[in-house]
PDB file of N, CA and C in Angstrom:
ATOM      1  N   UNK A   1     -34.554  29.145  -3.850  1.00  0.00           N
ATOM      2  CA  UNK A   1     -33.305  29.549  -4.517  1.00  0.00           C
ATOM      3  C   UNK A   1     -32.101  29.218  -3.628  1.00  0.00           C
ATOM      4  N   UNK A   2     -32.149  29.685  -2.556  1.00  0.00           N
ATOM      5  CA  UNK A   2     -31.142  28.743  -1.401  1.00  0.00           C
ATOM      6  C   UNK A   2     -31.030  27.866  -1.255  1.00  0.00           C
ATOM      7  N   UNK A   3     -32.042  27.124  -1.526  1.00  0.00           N
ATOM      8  CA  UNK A   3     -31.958  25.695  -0.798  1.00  0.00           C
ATOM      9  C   UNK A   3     -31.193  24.911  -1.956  1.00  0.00           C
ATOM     10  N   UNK A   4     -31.219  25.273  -3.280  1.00  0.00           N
ATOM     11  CA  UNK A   4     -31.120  24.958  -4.854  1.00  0.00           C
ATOM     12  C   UNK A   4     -29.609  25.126  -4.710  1.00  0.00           C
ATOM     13  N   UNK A   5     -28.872  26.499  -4.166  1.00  0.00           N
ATOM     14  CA  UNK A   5     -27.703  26.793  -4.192  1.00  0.00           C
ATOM     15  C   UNK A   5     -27.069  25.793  -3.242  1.00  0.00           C
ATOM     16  N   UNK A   6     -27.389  25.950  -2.088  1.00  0.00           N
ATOM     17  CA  UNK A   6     -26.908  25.016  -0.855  1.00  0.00           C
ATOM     18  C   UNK A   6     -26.923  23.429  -1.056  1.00  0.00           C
ATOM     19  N   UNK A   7     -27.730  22.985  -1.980  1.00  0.00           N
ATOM     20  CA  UNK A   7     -27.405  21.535  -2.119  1.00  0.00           C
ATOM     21  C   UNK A   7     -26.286  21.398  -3.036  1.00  0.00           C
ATOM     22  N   UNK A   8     -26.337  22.145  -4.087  1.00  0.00           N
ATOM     23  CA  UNK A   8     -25.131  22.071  -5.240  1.00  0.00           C
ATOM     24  C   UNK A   8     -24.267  22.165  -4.619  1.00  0.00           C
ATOM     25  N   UNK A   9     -24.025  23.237  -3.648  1.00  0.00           N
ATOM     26  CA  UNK A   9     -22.748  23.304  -3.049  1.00  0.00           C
ATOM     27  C   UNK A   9     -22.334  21.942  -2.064  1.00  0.00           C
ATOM     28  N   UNK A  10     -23.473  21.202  -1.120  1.00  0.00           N
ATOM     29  CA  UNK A  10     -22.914  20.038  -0.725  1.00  0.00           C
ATOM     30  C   UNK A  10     -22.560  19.349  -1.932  1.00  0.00           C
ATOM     31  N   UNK A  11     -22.863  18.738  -2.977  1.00  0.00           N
ATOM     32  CA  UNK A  11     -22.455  18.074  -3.726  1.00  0.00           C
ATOM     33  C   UNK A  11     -21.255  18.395  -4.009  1.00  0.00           C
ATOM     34  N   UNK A  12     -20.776  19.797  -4.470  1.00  0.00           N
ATOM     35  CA  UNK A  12     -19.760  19.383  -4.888  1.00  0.00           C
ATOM     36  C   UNK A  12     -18.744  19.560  -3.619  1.00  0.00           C
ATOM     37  N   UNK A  13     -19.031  19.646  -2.410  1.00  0.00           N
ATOM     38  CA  UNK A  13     -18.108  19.334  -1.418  1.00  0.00           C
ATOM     39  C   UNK A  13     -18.134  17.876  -1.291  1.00  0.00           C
ATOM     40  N   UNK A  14     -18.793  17.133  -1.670  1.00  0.00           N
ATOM     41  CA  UNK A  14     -19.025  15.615  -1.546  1.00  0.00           C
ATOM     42  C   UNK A  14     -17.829  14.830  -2.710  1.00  0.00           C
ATOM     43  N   UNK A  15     -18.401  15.645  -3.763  1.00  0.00           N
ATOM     44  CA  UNK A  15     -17.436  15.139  -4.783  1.00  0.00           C
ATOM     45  C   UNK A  15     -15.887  15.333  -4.185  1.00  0.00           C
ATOM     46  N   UNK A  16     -15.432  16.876  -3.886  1.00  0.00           N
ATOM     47  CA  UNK A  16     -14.429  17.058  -3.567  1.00  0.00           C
ATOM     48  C   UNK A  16     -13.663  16.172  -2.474  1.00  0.00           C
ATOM     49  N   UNK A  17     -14.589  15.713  -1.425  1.00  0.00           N
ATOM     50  CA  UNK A  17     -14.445  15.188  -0.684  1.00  0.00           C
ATOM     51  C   UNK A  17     -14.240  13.410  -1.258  1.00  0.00           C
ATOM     52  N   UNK A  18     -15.035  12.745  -1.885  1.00  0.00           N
ATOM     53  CA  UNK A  18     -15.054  11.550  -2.105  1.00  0.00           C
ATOM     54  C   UNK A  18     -13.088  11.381  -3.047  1.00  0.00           C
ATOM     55  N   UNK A  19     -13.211  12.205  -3.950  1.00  0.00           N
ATOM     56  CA  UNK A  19     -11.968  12.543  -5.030  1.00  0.00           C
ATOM     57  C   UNK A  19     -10.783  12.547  -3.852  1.00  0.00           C
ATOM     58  N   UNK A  20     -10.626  13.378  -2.943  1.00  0.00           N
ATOM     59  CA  UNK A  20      -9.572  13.082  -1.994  1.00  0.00           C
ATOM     60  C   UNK A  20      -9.402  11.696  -1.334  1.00  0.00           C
ATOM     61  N   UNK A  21     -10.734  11.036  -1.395  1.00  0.00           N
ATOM     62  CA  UNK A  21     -10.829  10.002  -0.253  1.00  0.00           C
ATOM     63  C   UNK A  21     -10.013   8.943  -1.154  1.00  0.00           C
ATOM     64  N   UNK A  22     -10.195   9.010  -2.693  1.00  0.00           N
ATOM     65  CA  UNK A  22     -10.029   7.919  -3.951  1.00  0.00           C
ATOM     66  C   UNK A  22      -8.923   8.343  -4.000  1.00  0.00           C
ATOM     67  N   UNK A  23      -8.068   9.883  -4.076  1.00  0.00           N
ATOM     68  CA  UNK A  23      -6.385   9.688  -3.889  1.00  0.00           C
ATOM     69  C   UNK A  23      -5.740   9.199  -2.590  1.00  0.00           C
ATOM     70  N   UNK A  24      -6.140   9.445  -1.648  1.00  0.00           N
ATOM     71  CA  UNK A  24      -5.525   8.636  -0.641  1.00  0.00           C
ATOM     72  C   UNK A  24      -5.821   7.173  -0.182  1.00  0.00           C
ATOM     73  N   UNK A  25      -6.597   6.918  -0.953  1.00  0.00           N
ATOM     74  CA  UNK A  25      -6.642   5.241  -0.631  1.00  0.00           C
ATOM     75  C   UNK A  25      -5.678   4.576  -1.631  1.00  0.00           C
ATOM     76  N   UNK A  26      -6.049   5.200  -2.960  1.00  0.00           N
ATOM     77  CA  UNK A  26      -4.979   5.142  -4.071  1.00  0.00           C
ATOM     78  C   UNK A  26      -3.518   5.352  -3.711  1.00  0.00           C
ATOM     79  N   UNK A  27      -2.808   5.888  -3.117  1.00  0.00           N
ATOM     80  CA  UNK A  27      -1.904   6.225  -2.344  1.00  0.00           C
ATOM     81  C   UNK A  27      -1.159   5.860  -1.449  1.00  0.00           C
ATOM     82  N   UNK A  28      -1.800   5.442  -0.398  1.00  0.00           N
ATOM     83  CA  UNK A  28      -1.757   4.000   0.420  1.00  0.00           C
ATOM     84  C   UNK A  28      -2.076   2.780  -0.202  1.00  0.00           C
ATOM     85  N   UNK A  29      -2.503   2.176  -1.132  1.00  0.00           N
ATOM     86  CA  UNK A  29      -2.639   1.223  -1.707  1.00  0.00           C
ATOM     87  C   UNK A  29      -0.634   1.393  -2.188  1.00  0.00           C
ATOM     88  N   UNK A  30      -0.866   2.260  -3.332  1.00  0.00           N
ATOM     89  CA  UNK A  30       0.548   2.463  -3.729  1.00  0.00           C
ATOM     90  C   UNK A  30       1.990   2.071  -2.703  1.00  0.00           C
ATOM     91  N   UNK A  31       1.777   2.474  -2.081  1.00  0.00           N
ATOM     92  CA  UNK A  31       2.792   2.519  -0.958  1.00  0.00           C
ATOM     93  C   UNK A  31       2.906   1.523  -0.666  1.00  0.00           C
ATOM     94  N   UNK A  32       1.562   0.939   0.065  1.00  0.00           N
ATOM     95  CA  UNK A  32       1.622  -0.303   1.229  1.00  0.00           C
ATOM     96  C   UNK A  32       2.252  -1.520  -0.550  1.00  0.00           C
ATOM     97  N   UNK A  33       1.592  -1.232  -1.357  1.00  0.00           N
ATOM     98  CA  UNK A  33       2.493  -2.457  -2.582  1.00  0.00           C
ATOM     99  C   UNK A  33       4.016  -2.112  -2.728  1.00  0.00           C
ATOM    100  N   UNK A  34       4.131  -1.031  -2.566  1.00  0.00           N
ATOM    101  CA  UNK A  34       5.443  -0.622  -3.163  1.00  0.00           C
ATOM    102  C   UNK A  34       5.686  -1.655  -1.564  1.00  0.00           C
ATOM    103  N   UNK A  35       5.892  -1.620  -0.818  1.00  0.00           N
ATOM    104  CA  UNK A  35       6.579  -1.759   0.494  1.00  0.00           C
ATOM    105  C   UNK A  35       6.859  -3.097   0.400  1.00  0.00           C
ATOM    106  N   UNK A  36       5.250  -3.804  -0.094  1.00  0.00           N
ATOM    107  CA  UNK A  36       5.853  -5.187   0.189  1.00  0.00           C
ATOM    108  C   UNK A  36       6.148  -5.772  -0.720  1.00  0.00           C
ATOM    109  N   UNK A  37       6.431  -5.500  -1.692  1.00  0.00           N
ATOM    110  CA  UNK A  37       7.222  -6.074  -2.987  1.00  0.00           C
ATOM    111  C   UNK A  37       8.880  -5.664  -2.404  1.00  0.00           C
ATOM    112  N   UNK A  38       9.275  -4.301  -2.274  1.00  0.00           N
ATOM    113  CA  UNK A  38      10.440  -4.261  -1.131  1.00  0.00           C
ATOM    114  C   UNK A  38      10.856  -5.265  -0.062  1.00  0.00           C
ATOM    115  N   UNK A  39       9.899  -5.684   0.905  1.00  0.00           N
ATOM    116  CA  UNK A  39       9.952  -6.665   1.605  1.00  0.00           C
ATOM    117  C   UNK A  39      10.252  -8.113   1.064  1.00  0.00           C
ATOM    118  N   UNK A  40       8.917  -8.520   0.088  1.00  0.00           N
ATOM    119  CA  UNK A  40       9.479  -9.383  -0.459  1.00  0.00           C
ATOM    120  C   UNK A  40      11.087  -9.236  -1.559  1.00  0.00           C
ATOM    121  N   UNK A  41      10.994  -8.470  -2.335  1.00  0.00           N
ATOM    122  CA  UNK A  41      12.753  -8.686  -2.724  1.00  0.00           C
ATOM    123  C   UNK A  41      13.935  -8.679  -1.321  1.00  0.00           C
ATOM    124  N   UNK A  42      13.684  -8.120  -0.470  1.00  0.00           N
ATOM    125  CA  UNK A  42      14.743  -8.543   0.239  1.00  0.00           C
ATOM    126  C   UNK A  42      14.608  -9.487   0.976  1.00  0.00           C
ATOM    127  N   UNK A  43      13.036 -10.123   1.453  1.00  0.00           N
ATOM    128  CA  UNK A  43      12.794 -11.241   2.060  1.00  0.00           C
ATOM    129  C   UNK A  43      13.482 -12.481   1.147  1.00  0.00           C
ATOM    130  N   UNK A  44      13.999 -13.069   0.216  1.00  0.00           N
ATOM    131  CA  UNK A  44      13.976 -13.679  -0.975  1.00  0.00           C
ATOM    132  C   UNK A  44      15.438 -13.580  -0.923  1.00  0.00           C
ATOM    133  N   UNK A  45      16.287 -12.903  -0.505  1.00  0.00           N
ATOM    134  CA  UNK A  45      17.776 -13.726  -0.471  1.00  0.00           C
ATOM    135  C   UNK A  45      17.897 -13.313   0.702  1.00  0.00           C
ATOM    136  N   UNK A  46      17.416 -13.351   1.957  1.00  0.00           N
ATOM    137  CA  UNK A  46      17.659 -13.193   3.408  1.00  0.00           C
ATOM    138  C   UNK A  46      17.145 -14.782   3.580  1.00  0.00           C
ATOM    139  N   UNK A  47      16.114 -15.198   2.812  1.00  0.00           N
ATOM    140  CA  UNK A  47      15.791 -16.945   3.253  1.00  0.00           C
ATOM    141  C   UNK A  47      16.266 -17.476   2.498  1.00  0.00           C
ATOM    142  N   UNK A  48      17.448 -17.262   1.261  1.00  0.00           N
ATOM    143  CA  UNK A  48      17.511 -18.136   0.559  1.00  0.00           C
ATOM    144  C   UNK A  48      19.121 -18.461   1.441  1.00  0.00           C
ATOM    145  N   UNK A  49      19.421 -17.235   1.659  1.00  0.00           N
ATOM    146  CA  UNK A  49      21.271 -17.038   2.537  1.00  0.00           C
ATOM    147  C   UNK A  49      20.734 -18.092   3.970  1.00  0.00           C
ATOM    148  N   UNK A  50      19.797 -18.117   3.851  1.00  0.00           N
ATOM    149  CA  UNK A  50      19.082 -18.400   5.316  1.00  0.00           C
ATOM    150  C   UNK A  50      19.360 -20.391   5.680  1.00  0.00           C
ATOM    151  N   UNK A  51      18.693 -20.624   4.264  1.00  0.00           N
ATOM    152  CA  UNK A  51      18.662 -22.066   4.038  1.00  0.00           C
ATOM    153  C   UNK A  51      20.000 -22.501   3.473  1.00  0.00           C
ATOM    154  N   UNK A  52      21.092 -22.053   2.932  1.00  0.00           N
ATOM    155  CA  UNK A  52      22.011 -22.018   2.683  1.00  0.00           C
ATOM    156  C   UNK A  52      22.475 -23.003   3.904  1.00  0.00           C
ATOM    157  N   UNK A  53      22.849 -21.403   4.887  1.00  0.00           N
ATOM    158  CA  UNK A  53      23.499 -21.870   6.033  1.00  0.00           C
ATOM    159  C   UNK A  53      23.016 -22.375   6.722  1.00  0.00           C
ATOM    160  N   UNK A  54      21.981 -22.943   6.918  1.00  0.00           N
ATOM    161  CA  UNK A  54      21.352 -24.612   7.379  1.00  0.00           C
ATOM    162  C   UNK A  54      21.987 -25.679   6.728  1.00  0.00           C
ATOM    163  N   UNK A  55      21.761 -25.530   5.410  1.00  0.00           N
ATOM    164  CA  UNK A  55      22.106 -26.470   4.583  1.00  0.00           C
ATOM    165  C   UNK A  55      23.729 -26.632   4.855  1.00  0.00           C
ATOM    166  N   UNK A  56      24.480 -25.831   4.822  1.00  0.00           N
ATOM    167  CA  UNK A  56      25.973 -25.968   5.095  1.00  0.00           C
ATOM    168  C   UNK A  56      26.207 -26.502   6.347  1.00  0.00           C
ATOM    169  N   UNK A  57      25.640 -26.111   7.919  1.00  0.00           N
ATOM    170  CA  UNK A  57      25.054 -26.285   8.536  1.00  0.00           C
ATOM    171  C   UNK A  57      25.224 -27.657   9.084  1.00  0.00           C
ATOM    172  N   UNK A  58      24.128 -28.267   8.202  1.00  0.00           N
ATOM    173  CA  UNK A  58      24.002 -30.043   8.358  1.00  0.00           C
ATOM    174  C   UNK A  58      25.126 -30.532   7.400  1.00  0.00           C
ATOM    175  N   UNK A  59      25.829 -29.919   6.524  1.00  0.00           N
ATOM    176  CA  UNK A  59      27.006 -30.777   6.189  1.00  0.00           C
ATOM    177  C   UNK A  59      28.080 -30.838   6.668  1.00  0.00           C
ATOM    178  N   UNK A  60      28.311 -29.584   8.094  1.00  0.00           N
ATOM    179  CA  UNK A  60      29.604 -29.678   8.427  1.00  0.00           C
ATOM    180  C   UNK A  60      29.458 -30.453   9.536  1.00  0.00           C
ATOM    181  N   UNK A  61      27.912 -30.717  10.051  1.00  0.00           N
ATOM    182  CA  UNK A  61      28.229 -31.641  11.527  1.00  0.00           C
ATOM    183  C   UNK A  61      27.858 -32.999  10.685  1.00  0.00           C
TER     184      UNK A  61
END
């Protein structure tokens, strides 16, 4: 009868446990995309201002 109780109970500490593990990877997934889509939009007119003034650059010498 213990042993019956005591496994159910790991399980559902397992579950509980796995369910946290799936929001925080979920989470950090979230983030780390959110970030570099951030990165990239501002990467994307920092090289475009970038090549610009190269480009202007080689036309004024």
């Amino acid at each position: 009868m213990w042993q019956k109780r005591s496994s159910r109970g790991m399980c559902q500490e397992w579950q509980l446990y796995s369910e946290l593990l799936i929001t925080m990877a979920f989470s950090i997934f979230v983030v780390t995309g959110c970030g570099y889509m951030l990165t990239m939009m501002l990467d994307t007119p920092l090289m475009l201002s970038q090549k610009l003034g190269e480009n202007a650059l080689t036309f004024l010498i």
